[in-house]
Protein backbone atom coordinates (compact mmCIF):
# COMPACT_ATOMS: atom_id res chain seq x y z
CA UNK A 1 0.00 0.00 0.00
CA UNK A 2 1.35 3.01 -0.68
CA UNK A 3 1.72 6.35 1.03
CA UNK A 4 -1.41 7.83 -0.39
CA UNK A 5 -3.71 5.14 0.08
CA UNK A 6 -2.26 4.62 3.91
CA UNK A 7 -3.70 8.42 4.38
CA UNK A 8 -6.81 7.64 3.28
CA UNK A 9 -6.74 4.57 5.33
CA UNK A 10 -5.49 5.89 8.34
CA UNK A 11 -2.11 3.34 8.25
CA UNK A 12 0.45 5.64 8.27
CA UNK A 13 3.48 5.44 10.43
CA UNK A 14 4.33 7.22 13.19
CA UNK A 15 6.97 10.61 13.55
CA UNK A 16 8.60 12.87 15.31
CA UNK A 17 8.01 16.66 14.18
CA UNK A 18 11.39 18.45 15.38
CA UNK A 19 9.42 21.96 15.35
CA UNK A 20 7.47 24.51 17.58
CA UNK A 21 5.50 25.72 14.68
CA UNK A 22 1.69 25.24 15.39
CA UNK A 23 1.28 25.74 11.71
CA UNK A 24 3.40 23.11 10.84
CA UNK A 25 1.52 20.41 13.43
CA UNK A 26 -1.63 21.60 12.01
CA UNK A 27 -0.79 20.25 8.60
CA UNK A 28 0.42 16.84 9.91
CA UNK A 29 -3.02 16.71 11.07
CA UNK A 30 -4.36 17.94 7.84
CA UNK A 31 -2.11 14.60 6.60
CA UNK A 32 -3.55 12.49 9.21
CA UNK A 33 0.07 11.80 10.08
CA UNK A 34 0.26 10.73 13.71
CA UNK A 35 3.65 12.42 14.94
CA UNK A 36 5.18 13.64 18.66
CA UNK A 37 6.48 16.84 18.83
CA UNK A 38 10.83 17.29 19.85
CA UNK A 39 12.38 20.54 20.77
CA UNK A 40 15.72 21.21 18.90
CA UNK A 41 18.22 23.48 18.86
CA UNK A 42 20.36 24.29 15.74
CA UNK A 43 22.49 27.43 14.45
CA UNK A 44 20.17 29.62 12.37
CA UNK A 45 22.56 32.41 11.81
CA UNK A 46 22.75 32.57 7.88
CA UNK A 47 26.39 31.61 6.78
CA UNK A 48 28.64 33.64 4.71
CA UNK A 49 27.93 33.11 0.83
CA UNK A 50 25.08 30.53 1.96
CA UNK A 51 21.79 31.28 -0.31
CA UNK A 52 18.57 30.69 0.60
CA UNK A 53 18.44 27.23 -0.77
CA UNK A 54 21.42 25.90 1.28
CA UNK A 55 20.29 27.64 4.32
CA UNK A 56 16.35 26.47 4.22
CA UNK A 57 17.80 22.90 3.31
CA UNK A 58 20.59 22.56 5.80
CA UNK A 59 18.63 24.22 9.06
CA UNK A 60 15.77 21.16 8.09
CA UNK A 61 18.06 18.59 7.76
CA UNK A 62 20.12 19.64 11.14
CA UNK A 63 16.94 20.21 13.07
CA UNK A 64 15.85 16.79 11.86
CA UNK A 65 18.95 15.45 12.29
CA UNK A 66 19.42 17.11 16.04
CA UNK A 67 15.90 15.40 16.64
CA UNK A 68 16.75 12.28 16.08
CA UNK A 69 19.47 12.60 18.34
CA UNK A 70 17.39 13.36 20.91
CA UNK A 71 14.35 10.37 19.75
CA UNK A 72 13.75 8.15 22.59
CA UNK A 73 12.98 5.92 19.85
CA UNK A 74 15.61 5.84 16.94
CA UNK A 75 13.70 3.52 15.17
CA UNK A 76 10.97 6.29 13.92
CA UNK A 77 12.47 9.21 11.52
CA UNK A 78 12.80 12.86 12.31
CA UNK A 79 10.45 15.58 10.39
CA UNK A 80 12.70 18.72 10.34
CA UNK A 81 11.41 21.87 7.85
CA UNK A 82 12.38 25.54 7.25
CA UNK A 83 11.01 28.19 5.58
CA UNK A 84 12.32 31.56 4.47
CA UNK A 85 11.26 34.50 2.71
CA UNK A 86 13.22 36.02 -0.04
CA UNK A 87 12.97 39.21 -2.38
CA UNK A 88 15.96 40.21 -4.13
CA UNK A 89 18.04 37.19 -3.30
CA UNK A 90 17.78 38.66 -0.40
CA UNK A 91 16.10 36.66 3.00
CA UNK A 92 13.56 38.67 5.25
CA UNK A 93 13.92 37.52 9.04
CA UNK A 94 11.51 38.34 11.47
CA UNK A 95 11.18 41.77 12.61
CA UNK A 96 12.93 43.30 15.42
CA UNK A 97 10.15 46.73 15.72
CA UNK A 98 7.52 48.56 13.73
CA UNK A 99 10.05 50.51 11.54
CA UNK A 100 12.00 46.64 10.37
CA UNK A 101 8.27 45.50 9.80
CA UNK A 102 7.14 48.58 7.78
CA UNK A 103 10.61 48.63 5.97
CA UNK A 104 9.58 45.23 4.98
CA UNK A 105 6.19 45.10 3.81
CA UNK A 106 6.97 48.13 1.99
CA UNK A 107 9.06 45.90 -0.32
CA UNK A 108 6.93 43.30 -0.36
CA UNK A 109 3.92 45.46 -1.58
CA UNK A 110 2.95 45.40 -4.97
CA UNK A 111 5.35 43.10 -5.75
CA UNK A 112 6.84 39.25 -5.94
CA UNK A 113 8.80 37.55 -3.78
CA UNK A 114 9.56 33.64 -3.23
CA UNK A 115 9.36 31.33 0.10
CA UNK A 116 11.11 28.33 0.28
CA UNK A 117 10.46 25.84 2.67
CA UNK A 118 12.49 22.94 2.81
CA UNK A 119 11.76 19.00 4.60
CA UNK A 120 13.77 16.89 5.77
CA UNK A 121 13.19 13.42 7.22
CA UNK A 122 16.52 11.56 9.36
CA UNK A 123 16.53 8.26 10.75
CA UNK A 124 19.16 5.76 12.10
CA UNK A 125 20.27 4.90 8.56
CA UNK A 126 18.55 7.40 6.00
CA UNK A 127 18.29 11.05 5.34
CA UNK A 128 16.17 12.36 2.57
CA UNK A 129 15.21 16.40 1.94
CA UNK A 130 13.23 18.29 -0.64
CA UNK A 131 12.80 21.98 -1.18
CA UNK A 132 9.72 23.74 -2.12
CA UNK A 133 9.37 26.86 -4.35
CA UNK A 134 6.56 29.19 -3.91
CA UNK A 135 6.01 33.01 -5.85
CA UNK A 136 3.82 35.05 -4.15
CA UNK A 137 1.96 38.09 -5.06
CA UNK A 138 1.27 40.96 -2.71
CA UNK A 139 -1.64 44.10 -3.81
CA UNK A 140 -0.38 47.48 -2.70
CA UNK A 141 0.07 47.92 1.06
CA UNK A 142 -0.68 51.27 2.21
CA UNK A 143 1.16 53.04 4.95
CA UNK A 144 -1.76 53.45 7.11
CA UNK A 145 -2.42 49.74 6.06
CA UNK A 146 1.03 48.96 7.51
CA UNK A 147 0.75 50.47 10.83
CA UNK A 148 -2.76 49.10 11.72
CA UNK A 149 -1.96 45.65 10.48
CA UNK A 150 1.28 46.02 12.92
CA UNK A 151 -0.97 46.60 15.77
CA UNK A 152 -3.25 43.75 15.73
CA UNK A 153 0.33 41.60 16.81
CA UNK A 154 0.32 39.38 13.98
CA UNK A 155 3.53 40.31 11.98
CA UNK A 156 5.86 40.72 14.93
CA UNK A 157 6.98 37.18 14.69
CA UNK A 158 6.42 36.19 11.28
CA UNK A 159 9.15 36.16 8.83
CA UNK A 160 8.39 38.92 6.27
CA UNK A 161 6.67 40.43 8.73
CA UNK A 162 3.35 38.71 7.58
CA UNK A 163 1.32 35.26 8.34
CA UNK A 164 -0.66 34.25 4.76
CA UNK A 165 -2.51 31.97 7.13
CA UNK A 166 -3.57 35.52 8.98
CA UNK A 167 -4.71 38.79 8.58
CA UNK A 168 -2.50 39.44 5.95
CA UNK A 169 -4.64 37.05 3.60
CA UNK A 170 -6.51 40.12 2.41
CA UNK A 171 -2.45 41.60 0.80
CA UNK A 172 -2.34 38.27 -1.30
CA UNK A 173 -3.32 38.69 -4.89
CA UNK A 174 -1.50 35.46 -6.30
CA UNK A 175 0.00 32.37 -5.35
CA UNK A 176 2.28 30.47 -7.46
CA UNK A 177 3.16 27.27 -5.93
CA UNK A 178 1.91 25.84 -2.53
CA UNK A 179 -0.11 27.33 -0.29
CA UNK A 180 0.47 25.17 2.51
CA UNK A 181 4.63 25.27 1.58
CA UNK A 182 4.14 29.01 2.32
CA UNK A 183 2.21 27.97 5.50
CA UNK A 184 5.72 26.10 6.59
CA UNK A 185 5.07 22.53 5.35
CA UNK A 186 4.14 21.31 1.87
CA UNK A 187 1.59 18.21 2.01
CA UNK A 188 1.99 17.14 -1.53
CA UNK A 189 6.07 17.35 -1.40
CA UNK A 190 6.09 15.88 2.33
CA UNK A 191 3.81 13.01 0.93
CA UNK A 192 6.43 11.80 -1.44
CA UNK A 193 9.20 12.26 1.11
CA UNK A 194 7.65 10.13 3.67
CA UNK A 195 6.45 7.49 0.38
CA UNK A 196 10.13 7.84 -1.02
CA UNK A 197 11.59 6.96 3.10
CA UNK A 198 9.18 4.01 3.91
CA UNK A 199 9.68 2.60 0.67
């Protein structure tokens, strides 16, 4: 039986989720994957000439990695993910005040700019990752639109200063890609990871 049909059927295998992300938990559930949450720790400090790419891939694969480490049981594999936003080449973090936040949704507005999310699955003998490309399109963000969408909390721990899952639904005009990779995990591409691993 294969991965798809075990969803359906409710046969899956069990995981470990190395992640805090309630988004990211949410979609296992969406998967009907039956998982137990680890808390890692890994260097997230973006390396010199490191592009998005390497970084998204290699801070899944260490936090799944780092998970497995810490498994109680090493025979069930390690979900680690990542996701960053990038415009420019150039990755958005999360913002440290209003000013960062403005400064970014300023450049995201009216315009397109890609997030990356990348999966990674480690167990005793395996380790398999994928990467996930997303373009997304953002309306024109007024100033005043800015400022009150700072206040309601949301963007002041979101990378890019925004949650597509949020408020800041209502800025989207386009999606090119996955909406749930832009949410922090993407079913279809997680799917085949987890088919591709048990097989």
């Amino acid at each position: 039986m294969n991965y798809r049909c075990a969803v359906a059927f409710n046969q899956l295998k069990p995981i470990y989720l190395a992640s805090a992300s309630p988004r990211r938990a949410e979609l296992l559930r969406q998967m009907n994957v039956e998982f137990e949450l680890l808390s890692v720790d890994v260097d997230e400090m973006l390396r010199e000439d490191e592009t998005a790419e390497q970084y998204v891939s290699r801070l899944a694969l260490d936090k799944a990695i780092e998970g497995h480490k810490a498994a109680k049981n090493k025979e069930i594999p390690v979900l680690g993910s990542d996701t960053a936003i990038c415009i420019n080449n150039k990755i958005l973090g999360k913002p440290v005040d209003f000013h960062d936040a403005q400064r970014m949704l300023r450049l995201l507005s009216n315009n397109k700019h890609q997030v990356l999310t990348a999966v990674a699955l480690a167990g005793a003998n395996k380790h398999l990752s994928i990467i996930q490309s997303s373009n997304v399109y953002l309306r024109k963000i007024s100033d005043a639109e800015i400022k009150a969408y700072w206040e309601t909390g949301e963007p002041k721990d979101k990378a890019g200063a925004y949650a597509i899952q949020g408020l800041a639904a209502m800025f989207i005009s386009r999606i090119e890609g996955s909406y749930s990779g832009v949410m922090g995990l993407p079913i279809h591409e997680t799917a085949d990871l987890l088919e591709n691993y048990y097989q």
